[in-house]
C-alpha atoms as a PDB file:
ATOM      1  CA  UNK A   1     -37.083  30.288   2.692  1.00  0.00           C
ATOM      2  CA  UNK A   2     -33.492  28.592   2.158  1.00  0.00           C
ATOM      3  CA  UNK A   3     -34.229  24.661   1.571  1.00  0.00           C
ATOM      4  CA  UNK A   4     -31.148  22.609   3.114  1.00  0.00           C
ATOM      5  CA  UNK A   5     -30.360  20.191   1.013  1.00  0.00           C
ATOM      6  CA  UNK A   6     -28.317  16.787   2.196  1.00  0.00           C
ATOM      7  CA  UNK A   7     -26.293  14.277  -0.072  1.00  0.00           C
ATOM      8  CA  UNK A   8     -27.684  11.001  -1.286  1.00  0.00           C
ATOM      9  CA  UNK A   9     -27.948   8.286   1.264  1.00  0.00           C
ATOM     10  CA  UNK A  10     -25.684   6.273  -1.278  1.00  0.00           C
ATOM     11  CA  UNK A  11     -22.827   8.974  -1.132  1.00  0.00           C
ATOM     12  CA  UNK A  12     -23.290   9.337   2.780  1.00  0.00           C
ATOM     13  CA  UNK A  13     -22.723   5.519   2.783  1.00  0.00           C
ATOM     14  CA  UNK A  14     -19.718   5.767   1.163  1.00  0.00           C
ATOM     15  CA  UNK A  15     -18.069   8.512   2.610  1.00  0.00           C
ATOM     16  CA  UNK A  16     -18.749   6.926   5.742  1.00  0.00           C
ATOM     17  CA  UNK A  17     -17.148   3.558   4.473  1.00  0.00           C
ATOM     18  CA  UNK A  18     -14.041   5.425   3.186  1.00  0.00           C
ATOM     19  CA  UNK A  19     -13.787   6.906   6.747  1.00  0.00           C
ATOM     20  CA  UNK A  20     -13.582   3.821   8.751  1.00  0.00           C
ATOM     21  CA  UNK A  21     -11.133   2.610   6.381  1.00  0.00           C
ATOM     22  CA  UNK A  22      -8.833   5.406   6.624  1.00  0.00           C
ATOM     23  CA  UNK A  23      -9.606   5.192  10.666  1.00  0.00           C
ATOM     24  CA  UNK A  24      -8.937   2.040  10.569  1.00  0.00           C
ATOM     25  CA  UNK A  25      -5.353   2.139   8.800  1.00  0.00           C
ATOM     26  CA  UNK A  26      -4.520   4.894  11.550  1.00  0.00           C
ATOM     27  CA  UNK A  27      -5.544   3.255  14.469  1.00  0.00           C
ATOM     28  CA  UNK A  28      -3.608   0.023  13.339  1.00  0.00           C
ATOM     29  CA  UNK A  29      -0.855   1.810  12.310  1.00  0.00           C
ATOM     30  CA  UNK A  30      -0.383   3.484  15.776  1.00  0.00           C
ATOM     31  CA  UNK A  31      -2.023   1.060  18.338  1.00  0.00           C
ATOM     32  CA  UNK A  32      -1.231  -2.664  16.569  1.00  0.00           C
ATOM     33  CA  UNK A  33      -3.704  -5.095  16.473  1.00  0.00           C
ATOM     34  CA  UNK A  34      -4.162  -5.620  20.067  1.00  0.00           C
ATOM     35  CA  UNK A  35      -5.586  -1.750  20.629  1.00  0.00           C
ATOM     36  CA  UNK A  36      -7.679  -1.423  17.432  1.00  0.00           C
ATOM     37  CA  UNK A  37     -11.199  -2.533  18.095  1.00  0.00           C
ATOM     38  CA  UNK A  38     -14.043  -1.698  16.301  1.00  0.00           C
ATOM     39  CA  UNK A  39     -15.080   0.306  18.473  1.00  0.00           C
ATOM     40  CA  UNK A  40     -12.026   2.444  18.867  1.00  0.00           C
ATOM     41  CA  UNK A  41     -11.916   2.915  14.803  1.00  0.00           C
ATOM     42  CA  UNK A  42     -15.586   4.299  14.965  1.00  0.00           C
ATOM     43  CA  UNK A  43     -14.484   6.446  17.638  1.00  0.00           C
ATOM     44  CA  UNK A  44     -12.108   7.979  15.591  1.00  0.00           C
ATOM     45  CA  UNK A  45     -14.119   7.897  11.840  1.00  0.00           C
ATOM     46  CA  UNK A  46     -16.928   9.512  14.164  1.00  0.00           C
ATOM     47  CA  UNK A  47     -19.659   7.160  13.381  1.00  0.00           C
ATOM     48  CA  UNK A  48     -21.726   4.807  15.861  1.00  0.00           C
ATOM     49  CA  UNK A  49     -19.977   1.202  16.266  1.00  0.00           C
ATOM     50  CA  UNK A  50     -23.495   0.119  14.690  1.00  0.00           C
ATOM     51  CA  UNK A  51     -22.807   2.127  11.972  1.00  0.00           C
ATOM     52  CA  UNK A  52     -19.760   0.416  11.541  1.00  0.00           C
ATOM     53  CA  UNK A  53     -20.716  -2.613  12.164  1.00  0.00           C
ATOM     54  CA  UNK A  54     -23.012  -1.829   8.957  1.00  0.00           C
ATOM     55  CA  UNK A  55     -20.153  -1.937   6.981  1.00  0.00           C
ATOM     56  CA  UNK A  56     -17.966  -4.237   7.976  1.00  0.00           C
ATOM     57  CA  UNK A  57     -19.763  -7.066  10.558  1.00  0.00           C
ATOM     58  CA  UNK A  58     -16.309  -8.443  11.782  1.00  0.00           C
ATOM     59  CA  UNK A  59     -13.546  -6.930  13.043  1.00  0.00           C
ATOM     60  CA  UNK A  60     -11.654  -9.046  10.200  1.00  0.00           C
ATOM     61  CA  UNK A  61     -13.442  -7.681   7.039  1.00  0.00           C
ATOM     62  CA  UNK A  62     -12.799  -4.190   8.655  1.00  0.00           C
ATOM     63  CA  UNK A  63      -8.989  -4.003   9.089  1.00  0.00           C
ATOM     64  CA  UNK A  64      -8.411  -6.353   5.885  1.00  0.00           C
ATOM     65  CA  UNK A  65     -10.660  -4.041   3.394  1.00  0.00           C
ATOM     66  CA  UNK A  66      -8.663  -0.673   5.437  1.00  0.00           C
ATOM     67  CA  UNK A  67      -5.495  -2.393   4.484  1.00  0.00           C
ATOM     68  CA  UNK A  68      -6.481  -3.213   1.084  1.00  0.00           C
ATOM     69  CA  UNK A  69      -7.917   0.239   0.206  1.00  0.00           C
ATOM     70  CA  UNK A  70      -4.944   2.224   0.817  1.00  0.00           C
ATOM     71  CA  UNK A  71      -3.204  -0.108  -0.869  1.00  0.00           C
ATOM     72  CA  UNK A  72      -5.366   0.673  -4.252  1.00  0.00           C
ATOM     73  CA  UNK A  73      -5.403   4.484  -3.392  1.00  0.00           C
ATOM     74  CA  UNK A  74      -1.451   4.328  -3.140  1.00  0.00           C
ATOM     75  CA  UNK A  75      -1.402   2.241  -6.085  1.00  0.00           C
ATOM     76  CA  UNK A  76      -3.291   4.463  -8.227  1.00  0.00           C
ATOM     77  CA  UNK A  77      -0.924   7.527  -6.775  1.00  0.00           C
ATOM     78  CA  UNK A  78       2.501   6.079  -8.120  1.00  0.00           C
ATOM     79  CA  UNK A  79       0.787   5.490 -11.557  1.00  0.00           C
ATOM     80  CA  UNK A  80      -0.477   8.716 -11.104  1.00  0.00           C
ATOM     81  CA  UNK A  81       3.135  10.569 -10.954  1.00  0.00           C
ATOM     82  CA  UNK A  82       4.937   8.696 -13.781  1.00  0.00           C
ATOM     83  CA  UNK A  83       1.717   8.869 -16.085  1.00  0.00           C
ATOM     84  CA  UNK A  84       3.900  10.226 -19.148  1.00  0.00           C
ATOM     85  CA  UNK A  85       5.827   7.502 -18.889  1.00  0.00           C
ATOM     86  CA  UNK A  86       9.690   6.688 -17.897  1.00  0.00           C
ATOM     87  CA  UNK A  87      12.762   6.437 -18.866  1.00  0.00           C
ATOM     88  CA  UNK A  88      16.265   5.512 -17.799  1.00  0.00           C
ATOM     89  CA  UNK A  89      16.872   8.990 -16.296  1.00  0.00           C
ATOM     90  CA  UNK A  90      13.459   8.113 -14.635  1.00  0.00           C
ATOM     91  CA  UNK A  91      14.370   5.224 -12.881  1.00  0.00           C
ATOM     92  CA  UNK A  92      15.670   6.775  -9.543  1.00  0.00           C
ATOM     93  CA  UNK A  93      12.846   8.497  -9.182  1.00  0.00           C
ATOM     94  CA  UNK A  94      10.948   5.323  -9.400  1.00  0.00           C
ATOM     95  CA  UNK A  95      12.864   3.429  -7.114  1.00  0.00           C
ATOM     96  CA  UNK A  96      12.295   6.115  -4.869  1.00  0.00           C
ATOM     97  CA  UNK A  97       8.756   6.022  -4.939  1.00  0.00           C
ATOM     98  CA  UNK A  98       8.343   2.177  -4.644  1.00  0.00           C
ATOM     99  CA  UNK A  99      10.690   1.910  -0.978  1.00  0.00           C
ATOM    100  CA  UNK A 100       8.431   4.660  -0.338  1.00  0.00           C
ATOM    101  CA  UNK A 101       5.389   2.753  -0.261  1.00  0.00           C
ATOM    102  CA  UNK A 102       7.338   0.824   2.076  1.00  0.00           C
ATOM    103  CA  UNK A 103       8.016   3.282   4.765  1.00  0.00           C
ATOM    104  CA  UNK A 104       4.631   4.971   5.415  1.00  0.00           C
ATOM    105  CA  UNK A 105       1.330   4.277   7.366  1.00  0.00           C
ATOM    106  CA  UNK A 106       0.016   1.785   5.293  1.00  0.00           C
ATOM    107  CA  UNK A 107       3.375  -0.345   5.544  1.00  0.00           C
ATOM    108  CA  UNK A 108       2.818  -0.301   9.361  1.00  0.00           C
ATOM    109  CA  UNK A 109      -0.366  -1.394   9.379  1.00  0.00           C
ATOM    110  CA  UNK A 110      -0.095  -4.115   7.215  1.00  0.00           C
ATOM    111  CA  UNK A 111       3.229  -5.193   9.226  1.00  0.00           C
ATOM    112  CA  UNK A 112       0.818  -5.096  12.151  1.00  0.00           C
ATOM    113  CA  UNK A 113      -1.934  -7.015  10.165  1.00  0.00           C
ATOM    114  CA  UNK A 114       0.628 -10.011   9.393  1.00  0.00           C
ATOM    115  CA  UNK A 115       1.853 -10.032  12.912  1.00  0.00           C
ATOM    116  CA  UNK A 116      -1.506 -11.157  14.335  1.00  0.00           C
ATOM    117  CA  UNK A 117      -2.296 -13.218  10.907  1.00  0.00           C
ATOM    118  CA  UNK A 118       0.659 -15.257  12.068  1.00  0.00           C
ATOM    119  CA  UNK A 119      -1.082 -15.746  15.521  1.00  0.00           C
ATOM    120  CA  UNK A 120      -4.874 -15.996  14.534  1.00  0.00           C
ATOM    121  CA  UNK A 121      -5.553 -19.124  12.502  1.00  0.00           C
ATOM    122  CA  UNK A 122      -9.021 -16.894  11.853  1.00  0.00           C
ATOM    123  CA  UNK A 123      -7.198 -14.114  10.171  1.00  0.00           C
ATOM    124  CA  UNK A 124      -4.269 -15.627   8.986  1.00  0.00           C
ATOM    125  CA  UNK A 125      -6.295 -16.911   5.032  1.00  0.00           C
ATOM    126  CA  UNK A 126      -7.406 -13.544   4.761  1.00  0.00           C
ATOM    127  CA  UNK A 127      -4.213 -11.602   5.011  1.00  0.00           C
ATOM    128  CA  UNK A 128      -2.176 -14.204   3.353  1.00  0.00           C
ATOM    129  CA  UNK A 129      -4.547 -13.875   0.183  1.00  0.00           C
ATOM    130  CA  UNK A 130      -4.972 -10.408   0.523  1.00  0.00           C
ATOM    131  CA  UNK A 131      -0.843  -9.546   0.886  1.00  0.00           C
ATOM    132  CA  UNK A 132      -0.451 -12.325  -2.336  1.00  0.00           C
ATOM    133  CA  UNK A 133      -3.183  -9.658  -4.254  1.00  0.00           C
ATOM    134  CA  UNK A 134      -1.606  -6.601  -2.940  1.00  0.00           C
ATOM    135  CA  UNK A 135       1.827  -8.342  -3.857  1.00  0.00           C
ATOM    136  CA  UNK A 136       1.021  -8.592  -7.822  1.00  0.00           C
ATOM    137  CA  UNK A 137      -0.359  -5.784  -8.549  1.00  0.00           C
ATOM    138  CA  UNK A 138       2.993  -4.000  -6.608  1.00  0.00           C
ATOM    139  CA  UNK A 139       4.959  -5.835  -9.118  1.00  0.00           C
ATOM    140  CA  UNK A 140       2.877  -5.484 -12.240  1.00  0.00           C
ATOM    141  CA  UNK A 141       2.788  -1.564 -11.244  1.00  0.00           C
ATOM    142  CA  UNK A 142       6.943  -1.931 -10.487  1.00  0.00           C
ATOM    143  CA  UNK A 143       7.261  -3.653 -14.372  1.00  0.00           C
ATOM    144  CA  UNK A 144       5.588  -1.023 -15.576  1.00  0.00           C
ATOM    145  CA  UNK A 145       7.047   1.937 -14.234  1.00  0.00           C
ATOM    146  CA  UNK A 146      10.871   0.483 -14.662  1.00  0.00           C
ATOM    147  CA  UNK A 147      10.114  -0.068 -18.090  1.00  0.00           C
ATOM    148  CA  UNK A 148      11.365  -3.415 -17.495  1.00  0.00           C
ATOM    149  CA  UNK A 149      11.379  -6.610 -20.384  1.00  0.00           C
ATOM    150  CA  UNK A 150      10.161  -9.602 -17.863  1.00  0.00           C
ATOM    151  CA  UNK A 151      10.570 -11.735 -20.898  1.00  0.00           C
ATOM    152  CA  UNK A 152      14.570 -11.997 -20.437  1.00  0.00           C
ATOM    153  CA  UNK A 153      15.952 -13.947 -18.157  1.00  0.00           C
ATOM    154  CA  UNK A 154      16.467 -12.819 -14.820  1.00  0.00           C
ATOM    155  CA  UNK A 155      14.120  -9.542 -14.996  1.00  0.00           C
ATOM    156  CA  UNK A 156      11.442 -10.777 -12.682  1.00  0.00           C
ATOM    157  CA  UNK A 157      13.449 -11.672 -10.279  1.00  0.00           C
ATOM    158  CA  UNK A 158      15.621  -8.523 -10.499  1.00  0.00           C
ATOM    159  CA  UNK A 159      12.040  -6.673  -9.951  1.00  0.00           C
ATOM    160  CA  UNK A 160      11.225  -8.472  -7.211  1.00  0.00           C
ATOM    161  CA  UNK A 161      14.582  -8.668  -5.847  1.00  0.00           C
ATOM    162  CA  UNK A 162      13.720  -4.535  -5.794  1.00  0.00           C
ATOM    163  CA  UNK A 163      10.815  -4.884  -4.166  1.00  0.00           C
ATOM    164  CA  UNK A 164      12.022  -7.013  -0.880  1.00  0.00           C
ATOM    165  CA  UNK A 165      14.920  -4.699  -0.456  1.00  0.00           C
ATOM    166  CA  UNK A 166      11.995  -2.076   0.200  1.00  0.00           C
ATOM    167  CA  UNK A 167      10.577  -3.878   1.978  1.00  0.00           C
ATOM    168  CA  UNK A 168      13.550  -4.435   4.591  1.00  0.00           C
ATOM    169  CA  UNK A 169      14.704  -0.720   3.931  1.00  0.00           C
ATOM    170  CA  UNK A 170      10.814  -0.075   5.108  1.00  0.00           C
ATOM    171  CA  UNK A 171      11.447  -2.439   8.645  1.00  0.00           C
ATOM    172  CA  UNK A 172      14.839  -0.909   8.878  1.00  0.00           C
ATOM    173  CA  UNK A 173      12.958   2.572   9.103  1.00  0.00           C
ATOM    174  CA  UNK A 174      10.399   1.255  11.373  1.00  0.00           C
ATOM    175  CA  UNK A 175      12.644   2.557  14.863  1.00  0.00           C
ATOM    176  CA  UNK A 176      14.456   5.455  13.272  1.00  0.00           C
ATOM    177  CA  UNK A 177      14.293   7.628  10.600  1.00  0.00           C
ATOM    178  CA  UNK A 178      16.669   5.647   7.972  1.00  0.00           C
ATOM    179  CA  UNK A 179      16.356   8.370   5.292  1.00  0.00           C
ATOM    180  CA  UNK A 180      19.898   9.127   4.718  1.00  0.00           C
ATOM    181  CA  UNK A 181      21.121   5.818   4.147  1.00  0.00           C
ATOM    182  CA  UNK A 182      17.851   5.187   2.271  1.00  0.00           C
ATOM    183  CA  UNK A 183      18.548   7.569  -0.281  1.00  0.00           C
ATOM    184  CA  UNK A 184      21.703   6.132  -1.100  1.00  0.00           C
ATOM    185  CA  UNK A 185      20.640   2.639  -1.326  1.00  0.00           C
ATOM    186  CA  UNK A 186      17.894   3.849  -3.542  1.00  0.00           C
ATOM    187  CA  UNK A 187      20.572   5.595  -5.963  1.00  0.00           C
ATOM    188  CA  UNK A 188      22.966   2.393  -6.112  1.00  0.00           C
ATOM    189  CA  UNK A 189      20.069   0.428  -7.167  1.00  0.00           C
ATOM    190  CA  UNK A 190      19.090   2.389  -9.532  1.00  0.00           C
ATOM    191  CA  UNK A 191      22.702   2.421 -11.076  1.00  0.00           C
ATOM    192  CA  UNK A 192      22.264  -1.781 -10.346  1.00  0.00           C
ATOM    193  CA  UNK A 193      18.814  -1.611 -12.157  1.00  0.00           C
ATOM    194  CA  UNK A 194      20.220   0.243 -15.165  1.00  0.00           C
ATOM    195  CA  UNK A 195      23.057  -2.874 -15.950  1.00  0.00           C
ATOM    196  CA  UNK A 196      20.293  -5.369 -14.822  1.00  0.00           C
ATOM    197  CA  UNK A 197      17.174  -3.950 -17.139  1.00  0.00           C
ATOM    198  CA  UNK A 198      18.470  -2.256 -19.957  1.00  0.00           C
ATOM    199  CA  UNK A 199      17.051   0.119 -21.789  1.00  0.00           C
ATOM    200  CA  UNK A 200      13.491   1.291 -20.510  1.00  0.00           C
ATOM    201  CA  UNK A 201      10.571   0.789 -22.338  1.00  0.00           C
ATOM    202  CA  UNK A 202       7.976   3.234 -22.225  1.00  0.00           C
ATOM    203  CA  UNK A 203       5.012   1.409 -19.542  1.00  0.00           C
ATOM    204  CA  UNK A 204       2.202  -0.117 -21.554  1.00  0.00           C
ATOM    205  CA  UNK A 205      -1.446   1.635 -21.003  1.00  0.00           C
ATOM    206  CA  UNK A 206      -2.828  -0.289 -17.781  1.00  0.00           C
ATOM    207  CA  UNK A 207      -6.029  -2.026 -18.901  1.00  0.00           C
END
């Protein structure tokens, strides 16, 4: 007689978690805040709203951690891809990658998370703390990866200077596809961050 075996309760927990947090990004991403309830994410993770509710008892702590996970998994991806290291010849590449985060699903649900923050006086700490978080470790990942000296003058702004234009190249994309002009953008900064940086240094080991 075959004995069916089931996981852990501890890894069904989490699986379930990770599930309403990807649901979650989705639904926000497509519907806004106004049509992404609880209920509506649980619908589409395919748990119980009391499951859910397990997890995350507001509707705040549900969308903020979904926002803030992807943001680690995505983080962890671009270290991921330029794990050897970079150079100068690297840098487009880079570039590319970082506007990318900018024009995905995660960008529009966090554009749709700030939208209500600036609305809800309940939501608006959370988001504003969480964005600052998700903010640094963008442009400690960005340092890295450009191989970039923050302790001459001008670099951090430079850096950050990058990271707003991808933001606005990720609003400009929000309508239509922007892809074409994108691209070139991305290769005349590149050529911009090459006279602005320097030489690349090789990313220090993350710790």
């Amino acid at each position: 007689m075959s004995v069916v075996t089931h996981p852990p309760k501890q890894d069904r927990s989490r699986a379930t978690r990770q599930r309403l947090l990807e649901a979650a990004v989705a639904c926000l991403a497509e519907h806004g805040w106004a049509g992404s309830t609880v209920a509506v994410v649980a619908e589409r993770a395919g748990v119980s709203r009391g499951a859910a509710q397990h997890h995350f008892p507001t509707r705040e702590d549900l969308f903020t951690a979904a926002v803030e996970y992807v943001a680690e998994e995505r983080s962890a991806a671009l270290r991921g891809l330029f794990a050897a290291g970079t150079g100068r010849a690297a840098r487009p590449a880079v570039v590319g990658a970082l506007v990318d985060l900018y024009t995905g699903t995660l960008f529009r649900a966090a554009l749709q998370l700030w939208v209500a923050a600036s609305n809800e006086d309940q939501l608006r700490p959370r988001v504003t703390e969480l964005e600052a978080r998700v903010g640094r470790e963008t442009h400690r990942i960005a340092v890295e990866l450009l191989g970039a000296d923050e302790s001459r003058p001008g670099t951090r702004e430079t850096v950050q200077g990058l990271l707003d234009m991808a933001r606005g190249l990720g609003l400009a994309n929000l309508l239509t596809d922007d892809a074409a002009r994108r691209a070139r953008v991305v290769a005349q900064w590149s050529l911009v961050l090459d006279t602005a940086l320097g030489a690349a240094h090789p990313p220090e080991p993350s710790r």
